[in-house]
N, C-alpha and C. Protein backbone atom coordinates (compact mmCIF):
# COMPACT_ATOMS: atom_id res chain seq x y z
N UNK A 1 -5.27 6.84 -18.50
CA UNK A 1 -5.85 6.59 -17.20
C UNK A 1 -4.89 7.02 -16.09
N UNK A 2 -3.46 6.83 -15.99
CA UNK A 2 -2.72 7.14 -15.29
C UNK A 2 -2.58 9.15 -14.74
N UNK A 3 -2.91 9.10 -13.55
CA UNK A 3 -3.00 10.41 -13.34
C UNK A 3 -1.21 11.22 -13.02
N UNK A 4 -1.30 12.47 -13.61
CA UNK A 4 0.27 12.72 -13.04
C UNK A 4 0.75 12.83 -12.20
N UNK A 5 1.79 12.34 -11.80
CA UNK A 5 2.52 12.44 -11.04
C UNK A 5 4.00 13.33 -10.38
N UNK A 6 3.98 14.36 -9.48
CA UNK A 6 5.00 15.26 -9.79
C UNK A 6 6.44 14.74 -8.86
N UNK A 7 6.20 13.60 -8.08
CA UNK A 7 6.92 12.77 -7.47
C UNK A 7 8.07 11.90 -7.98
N UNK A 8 7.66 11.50 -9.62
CA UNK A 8 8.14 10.77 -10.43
C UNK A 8 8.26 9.20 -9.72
N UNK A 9 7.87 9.25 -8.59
CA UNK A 9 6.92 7.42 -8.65
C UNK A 9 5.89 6.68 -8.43
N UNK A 10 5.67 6.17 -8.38
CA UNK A 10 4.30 5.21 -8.31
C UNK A 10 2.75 6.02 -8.39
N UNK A 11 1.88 6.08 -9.26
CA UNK A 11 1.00 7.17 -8.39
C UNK A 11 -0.27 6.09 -8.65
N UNK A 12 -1.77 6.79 -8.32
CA UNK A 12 -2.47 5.96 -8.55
C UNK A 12 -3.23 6.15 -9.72
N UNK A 13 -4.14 5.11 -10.35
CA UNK A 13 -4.62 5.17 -11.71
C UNK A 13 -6.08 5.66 -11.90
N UNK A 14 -6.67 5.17 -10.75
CA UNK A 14 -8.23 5.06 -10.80
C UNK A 14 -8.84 4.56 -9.61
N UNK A 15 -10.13 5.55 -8.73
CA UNK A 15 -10.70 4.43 -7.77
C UNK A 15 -11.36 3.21 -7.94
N UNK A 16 -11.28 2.60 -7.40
CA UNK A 16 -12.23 1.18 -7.52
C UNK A 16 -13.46 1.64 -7.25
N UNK A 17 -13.24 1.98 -6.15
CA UNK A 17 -14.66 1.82 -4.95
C UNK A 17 -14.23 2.54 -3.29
N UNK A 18 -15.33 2.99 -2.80
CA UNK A 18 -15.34 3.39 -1.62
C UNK A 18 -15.67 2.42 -1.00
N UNK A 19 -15.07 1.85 0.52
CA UNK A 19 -15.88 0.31 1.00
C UNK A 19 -16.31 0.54 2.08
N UNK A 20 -17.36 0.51 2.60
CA UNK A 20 -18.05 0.32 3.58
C UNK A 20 -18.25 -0.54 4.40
N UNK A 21 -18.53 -0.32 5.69
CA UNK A 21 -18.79 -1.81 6.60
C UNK A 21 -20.03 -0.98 7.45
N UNK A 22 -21.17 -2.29 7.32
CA UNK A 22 -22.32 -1.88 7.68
C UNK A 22 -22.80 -3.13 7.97
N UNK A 23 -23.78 -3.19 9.27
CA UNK A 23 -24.65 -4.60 9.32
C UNK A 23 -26.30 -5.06 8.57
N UNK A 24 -26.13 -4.38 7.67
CA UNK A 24 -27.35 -3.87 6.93
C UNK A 24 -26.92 -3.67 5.32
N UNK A 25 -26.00 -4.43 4.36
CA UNK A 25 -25.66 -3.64 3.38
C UNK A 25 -27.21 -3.69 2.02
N UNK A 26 -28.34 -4.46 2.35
CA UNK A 26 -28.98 -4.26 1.61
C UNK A 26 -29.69 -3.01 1.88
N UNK A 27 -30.05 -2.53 3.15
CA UNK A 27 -30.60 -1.33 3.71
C UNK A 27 -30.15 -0.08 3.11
N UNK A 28 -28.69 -0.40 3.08
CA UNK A 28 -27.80 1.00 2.74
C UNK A 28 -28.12 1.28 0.71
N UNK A 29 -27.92 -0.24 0.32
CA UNK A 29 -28.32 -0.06 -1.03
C UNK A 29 -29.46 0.87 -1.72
N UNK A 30 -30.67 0.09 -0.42
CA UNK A 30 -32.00 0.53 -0.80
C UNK A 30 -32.04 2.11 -0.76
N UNK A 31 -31.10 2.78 0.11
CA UNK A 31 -31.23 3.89 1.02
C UNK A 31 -30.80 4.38 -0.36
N UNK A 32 -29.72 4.27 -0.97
CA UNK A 32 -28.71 4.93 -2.15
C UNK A 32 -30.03 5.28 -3.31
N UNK A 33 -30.15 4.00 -3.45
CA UNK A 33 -31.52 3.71 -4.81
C UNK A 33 -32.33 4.90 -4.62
N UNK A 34 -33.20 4.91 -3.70
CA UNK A 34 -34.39 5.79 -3.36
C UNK A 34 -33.99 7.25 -3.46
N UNK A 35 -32.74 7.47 -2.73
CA UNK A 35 -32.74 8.89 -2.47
C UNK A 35 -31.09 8.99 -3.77
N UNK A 36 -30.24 8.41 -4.48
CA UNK A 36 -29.03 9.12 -5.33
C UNK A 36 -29.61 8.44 -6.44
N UNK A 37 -30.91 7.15 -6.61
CA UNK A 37 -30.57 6.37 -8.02
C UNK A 37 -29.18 5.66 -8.49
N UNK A 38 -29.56 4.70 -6.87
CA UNK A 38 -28.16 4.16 -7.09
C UNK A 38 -28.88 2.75 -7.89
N UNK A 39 -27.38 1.77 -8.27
CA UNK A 39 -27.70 0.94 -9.30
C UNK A 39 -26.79 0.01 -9.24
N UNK A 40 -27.49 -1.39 -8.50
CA UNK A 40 -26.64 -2.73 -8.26
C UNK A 40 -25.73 -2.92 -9.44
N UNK A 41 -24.46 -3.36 -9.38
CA UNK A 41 -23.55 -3.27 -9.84
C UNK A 41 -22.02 -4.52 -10.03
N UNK A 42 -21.63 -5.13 -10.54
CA UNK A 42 -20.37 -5.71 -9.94
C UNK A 42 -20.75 -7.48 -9.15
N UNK A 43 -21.69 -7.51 -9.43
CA UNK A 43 -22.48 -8.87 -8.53
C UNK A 43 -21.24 -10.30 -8.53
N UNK A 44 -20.65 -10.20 -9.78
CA UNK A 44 -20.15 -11.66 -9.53
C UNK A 44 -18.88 -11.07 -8.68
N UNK A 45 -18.65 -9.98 -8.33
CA UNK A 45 -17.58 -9.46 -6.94
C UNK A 45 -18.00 -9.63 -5.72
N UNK A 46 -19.38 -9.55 -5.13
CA UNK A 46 -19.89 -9.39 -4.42
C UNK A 46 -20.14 -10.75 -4.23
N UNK A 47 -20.12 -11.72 -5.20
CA UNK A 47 -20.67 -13.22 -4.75
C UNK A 47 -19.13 -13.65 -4.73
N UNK A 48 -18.25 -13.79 -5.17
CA UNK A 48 -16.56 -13.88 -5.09
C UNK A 48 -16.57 -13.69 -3.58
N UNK A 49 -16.74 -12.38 -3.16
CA UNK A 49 -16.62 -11.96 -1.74
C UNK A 49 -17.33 -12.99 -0.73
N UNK A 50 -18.55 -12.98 -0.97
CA UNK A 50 -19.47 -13.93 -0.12
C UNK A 50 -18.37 -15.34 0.01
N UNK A 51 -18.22 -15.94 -1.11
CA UNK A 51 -18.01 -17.26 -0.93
C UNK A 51 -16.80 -17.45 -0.51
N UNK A 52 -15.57 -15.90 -0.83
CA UNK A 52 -14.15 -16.49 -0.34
C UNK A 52 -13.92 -16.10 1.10
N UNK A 53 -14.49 -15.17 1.32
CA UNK A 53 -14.57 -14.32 2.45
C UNK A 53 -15.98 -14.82 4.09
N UNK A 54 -16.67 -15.14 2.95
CA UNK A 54 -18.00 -15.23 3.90
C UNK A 54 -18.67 -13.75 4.43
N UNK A 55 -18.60 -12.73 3.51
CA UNK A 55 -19.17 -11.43 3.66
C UNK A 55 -20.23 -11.58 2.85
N UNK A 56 -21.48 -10.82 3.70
CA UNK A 56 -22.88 -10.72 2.76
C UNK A 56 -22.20 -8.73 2.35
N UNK A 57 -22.61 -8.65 0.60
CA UNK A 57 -22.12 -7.57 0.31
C UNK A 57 -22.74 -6.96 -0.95
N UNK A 58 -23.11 -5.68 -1.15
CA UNK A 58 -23.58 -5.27 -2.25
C UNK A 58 -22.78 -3.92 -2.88
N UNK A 59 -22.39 -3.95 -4.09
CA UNK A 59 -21.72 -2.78 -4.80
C UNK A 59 -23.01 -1.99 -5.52
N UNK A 60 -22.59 -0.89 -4.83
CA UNK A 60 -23.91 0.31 -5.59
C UNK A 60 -22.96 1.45 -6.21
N UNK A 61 -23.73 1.58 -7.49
CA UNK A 61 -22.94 2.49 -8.42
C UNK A 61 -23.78 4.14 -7.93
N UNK A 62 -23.53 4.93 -7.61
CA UNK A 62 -23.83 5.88 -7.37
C UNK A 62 -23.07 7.13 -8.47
N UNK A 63 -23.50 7.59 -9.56
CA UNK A 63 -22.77 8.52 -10.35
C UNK A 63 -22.04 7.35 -10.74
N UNK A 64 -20.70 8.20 -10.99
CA UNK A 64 -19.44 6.71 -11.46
C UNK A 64 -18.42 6.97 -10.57
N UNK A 65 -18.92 6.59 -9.01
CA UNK A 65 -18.14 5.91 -7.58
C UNK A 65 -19.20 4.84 -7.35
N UNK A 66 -18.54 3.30 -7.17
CA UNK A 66 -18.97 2.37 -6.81
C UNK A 66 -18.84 2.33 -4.79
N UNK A 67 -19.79 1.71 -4.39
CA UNK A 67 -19.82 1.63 -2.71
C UNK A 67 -19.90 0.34 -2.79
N UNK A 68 -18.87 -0.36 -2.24
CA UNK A 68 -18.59 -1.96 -1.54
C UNK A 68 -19.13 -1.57 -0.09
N UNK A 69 -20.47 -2.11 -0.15
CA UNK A 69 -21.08 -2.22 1.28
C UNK A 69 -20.86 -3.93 1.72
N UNK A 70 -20.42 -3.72 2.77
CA UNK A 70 -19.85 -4.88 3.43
C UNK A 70 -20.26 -5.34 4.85
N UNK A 71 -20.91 -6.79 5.41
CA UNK A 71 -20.58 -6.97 6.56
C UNK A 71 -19.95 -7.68 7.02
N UNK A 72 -18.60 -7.65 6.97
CA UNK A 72 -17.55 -8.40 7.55
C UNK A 72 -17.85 -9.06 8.27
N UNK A 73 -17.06 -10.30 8.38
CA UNK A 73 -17.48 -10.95 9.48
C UNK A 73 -16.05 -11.43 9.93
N UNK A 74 -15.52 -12.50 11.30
CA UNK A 74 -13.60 -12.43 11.45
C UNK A 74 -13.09 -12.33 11.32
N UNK A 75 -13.30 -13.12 9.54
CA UNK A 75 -12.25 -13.54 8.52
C UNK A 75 -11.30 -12.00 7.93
N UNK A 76 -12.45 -10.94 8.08
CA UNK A 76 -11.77 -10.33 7.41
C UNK A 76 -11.57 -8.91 9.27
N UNK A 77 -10.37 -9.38 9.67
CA UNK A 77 -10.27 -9.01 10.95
C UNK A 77 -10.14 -7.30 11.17
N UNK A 78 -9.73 -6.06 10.11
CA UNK A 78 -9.83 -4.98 10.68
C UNK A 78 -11.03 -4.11 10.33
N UNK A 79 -11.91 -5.39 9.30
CA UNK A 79 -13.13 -4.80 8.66
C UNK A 79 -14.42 -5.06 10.16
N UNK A 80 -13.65 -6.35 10.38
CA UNK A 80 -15.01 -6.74 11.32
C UNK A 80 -14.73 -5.84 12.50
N UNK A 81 -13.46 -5.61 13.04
CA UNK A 81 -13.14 -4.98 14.42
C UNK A 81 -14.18 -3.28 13.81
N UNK A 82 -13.78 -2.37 12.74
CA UNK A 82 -14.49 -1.44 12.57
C UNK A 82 -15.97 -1.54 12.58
N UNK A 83 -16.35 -2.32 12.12
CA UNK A 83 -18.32 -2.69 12.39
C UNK A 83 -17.80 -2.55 13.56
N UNK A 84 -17.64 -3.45 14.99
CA UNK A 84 -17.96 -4.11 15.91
C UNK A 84 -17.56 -2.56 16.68
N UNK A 85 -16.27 -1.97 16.61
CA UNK A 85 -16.20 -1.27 17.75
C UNK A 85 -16.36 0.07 17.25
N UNK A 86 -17.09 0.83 15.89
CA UNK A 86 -17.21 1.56 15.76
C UNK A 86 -17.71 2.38 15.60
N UNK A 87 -19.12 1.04 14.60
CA UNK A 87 -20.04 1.28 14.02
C UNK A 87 -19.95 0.98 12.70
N UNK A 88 -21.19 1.29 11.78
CA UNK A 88 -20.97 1.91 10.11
C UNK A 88 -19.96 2.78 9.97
N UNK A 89 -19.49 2.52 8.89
CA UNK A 89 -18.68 3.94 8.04
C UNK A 89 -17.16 3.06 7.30
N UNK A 90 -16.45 4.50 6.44
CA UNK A 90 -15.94 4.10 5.78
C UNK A 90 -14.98 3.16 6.16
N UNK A 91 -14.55 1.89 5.33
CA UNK A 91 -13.41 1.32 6.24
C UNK A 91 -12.17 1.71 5.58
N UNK A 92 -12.29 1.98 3.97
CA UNK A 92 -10.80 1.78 3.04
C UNK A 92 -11.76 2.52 1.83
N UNK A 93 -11.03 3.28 1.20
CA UNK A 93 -10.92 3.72 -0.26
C UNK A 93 -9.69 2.82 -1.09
N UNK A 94 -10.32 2.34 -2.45
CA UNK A 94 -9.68 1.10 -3.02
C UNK A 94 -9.52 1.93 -4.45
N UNK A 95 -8.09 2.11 -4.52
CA UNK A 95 -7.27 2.39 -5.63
C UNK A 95 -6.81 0.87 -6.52
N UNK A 96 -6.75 1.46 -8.15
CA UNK A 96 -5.84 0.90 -8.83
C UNK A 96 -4.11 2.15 -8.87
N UNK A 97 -3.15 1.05 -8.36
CA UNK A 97 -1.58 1.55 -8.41
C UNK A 97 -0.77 1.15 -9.54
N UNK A 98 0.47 1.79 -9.93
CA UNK A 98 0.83 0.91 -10.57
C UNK A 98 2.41 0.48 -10.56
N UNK A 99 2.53 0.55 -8.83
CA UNK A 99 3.71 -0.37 -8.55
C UNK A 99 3.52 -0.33 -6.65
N UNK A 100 2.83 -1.37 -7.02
CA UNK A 100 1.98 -1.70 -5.69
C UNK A 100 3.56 -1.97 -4.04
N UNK A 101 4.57 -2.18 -4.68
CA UNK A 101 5.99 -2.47 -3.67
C UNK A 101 6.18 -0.88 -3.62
N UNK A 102 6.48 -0.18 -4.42
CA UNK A 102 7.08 0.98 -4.02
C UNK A 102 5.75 1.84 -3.51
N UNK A 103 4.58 1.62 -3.42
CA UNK A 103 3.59 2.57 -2.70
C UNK A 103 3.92 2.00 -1.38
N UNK A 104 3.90 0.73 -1.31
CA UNK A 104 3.91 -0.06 0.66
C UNK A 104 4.74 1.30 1.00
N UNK A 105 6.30 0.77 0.33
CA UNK A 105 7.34 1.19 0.73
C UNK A 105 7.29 2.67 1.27
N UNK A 106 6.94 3.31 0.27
CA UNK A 106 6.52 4.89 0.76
C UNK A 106 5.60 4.78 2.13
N UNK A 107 4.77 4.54 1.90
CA UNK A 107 3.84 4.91 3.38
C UNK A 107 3.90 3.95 4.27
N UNK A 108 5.14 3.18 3.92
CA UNK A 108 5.55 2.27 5.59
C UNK A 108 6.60 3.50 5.89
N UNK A 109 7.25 4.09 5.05
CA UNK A 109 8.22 5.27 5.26
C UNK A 109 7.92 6.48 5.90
N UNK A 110 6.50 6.81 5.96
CA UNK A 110 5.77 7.76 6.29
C UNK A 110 5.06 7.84 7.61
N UNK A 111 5.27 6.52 8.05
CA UNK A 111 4.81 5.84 9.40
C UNK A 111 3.25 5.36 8.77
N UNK A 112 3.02 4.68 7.81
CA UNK A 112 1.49 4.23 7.69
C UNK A 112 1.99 2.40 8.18
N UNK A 113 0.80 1.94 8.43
CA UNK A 113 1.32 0.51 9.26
C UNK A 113 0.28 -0.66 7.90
N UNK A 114 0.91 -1.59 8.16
CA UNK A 114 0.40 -2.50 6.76
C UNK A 114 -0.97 -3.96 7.53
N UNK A 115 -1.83 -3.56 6.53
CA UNK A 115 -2.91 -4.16 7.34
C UNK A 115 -2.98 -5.92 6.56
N UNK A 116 -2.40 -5.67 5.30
CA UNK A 116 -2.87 -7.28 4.60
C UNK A 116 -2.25 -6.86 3.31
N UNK A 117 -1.80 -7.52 2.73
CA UNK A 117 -0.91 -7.59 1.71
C UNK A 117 -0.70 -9.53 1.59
N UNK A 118 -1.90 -9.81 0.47
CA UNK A 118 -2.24 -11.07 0.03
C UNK A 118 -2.52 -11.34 -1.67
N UNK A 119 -2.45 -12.36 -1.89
CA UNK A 119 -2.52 -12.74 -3.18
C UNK A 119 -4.10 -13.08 -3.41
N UNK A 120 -5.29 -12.15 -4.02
CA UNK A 120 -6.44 -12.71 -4.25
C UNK A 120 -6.83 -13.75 -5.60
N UNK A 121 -7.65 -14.82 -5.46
CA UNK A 121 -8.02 -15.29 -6.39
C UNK A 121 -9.10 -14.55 -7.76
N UNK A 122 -8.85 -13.46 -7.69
CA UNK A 122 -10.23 -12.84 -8.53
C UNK A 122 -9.70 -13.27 -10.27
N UNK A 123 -9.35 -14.27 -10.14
CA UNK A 123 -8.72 -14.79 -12.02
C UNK A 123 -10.49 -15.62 -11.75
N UNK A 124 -10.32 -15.99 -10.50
CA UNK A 124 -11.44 -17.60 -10.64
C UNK A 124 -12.88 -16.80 -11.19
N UNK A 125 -13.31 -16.06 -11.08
CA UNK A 125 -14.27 -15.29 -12.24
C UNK A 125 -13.87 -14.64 -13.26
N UNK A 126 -12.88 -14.66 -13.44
CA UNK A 126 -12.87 -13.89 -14.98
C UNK A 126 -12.24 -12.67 -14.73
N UNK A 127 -11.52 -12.71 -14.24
CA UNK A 127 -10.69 -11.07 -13.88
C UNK A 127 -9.15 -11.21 -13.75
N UNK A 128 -8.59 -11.43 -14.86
CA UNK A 128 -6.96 -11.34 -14.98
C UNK A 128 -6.94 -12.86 -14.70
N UNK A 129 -5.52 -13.48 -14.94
CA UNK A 129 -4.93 -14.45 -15.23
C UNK A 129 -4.30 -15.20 -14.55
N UNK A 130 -3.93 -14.60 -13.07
CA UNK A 130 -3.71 -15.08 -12.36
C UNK A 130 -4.06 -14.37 -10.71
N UNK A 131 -3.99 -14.46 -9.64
CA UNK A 131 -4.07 -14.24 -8.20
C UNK A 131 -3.89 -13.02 -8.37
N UNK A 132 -4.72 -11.61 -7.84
CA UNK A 132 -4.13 -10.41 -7.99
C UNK A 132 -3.18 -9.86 -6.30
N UNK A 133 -2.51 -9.38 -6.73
CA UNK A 133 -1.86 -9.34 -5.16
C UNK A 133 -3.15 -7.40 -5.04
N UNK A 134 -3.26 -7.34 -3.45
CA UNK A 134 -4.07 -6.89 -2.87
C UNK A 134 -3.25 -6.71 -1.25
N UNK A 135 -3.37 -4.83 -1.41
CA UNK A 135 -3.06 -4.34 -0.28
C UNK A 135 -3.40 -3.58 0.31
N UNK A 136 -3.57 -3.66 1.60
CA UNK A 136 -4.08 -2.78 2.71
C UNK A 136 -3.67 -2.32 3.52
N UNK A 137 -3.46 -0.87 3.49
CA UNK A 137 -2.25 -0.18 4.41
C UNK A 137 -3.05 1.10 5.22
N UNK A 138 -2.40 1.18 6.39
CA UNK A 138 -3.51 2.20 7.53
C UNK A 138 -3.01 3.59 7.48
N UNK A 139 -3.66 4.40 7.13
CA UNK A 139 -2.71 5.64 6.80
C UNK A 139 -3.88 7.00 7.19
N UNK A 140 -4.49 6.14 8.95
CA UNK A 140 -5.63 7.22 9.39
C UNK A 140 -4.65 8.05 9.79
N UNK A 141 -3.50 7.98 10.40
CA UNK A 141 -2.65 8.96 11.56
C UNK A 141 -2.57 10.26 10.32
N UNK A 142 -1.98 9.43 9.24
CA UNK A 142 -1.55 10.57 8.01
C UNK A 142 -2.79 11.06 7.71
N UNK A 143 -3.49 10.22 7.07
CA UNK A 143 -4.53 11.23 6.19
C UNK A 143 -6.00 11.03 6.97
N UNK A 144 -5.98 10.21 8.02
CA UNK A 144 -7.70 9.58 7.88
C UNK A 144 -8.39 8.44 7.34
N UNK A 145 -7.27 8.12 6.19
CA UNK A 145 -7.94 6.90 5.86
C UNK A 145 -7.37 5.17 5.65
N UNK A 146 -7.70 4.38 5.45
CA UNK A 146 -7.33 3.53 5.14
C UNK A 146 -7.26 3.22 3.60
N UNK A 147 -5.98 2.49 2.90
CA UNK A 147 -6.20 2.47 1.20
C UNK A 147 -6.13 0.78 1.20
N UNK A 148 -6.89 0.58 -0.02
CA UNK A 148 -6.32 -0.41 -0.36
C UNK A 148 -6.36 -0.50 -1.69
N UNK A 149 -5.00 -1.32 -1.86
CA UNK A 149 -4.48 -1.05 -3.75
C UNK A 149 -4.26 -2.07 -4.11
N UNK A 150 -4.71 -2.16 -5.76
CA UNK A 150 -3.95 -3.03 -6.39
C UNK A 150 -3.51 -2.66 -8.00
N UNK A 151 -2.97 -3.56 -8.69
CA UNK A 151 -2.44 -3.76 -10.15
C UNK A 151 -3.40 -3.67 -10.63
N UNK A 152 -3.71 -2.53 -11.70
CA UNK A 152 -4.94 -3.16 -12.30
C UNK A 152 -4.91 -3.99 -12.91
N UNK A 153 -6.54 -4.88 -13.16
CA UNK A 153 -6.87 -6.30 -13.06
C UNK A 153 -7.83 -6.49 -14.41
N UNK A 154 -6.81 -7.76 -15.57
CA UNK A 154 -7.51 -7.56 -16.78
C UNK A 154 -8.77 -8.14 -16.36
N UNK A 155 -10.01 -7.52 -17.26
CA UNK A 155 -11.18 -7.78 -16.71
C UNK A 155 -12.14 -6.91 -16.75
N UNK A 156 -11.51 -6.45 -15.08
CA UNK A 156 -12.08 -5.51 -14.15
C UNK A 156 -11.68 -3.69 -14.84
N UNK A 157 -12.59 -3.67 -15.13
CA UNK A 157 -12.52 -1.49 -15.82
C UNK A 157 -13.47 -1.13 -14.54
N UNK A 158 -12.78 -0.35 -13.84
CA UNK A 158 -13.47 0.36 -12.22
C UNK A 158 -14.21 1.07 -12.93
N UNK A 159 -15.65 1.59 -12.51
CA UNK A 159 -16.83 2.64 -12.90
C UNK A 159 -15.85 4.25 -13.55
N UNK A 160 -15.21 5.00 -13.00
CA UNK A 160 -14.18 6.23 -12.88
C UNK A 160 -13.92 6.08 -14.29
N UNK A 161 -13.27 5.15 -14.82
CA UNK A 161 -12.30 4.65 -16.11
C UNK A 161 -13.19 4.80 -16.94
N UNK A 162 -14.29 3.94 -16.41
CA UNK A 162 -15.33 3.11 -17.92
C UNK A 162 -15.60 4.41 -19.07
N UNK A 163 -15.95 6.05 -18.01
CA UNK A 163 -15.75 6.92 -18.84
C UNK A 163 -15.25 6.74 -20.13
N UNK A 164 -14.19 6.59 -19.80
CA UNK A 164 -13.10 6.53 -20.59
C UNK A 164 -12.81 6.02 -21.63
N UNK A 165 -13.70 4.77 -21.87
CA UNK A 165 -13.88 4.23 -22.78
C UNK A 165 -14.41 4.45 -24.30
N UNK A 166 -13.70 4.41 -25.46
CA UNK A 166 -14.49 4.99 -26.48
C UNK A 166 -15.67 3.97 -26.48
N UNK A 167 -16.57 4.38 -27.28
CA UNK A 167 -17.97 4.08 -27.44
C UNK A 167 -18.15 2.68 -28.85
């Protein structure tokens, strides 16, 4: 799963998901369904989200890239500021890393600025063993986008991987 690396550190493994912020994420679902055959996906993430977060949210599998459609709401403060002052669209592309300190480190080095870097509960459904740490770093100046990474999480096999899987 690990892709190469010609840097010789940290690189990333696999996307999660593309995440979206929209005030409509069942709309956007429906929109996927009808016109790519998209295909609800990931639900007890999406209810995790609801209840820790207070985001109404749906993951649509489109091919094998998952879309975290999201409508933020305070709690989650640079998701909601993008709805509010921007509109729809992408907020973060969500990598698995696999040395989540030395990626910060690099693209705080690079001038990228650090948006949240927290310990999530995703053990409390069934996804790894303990709190996964979870980070979010702004890296529009550099590239355009926002990332957010983590360790991968026993459990959780991102759509990209599942490939991967023998049969």
């Amino acid at each position: 799963m690990t892709q190469t690396d010609p840097t010789g550190g940290p690189s990333a493994q696999v996307l999660v998901h593309l995440e979206i912020v929209h005030s409509d994420p069942e709309a956007v679902f429906e929109f996927l369904r009808d016109c790519l055959g998209a295909e609800r996906v990931e639900e007890n993430i999406g209810d995790f989200l609801r209840k820790t977060f207070g985001v109404k949210g749906v993951h649509a599998k489109v091919g094998n890239i998952v879309f975290q459609i999201l409508t933020p709401t305070p709690t989650l403060p640079t998701w909601h500021a993008e709805l509010q002052d921007r509109g729809a669209g992408v907020h973060n592309v969500t990598f698995y890393v696999d040395d989540l300190e030395e990626v910060k480190q690099r693209m705080l080095g690079q001038g990228a600025t650090e948006i949240l870097d927290m310990d999530v509960p995703f053990h409390e459904i069934g996804l790894g063993e303990e709190p996964s740490r979870l980070l979010v770093m702004d890296a529009r100046e550099q590239t355009g986008l926002r990332f957010e990474m983590c360790q991968p999480i026993d459990g959780w096999i991102p759509y990209p991987a599942r490939a991967e899987l023998p049969e």
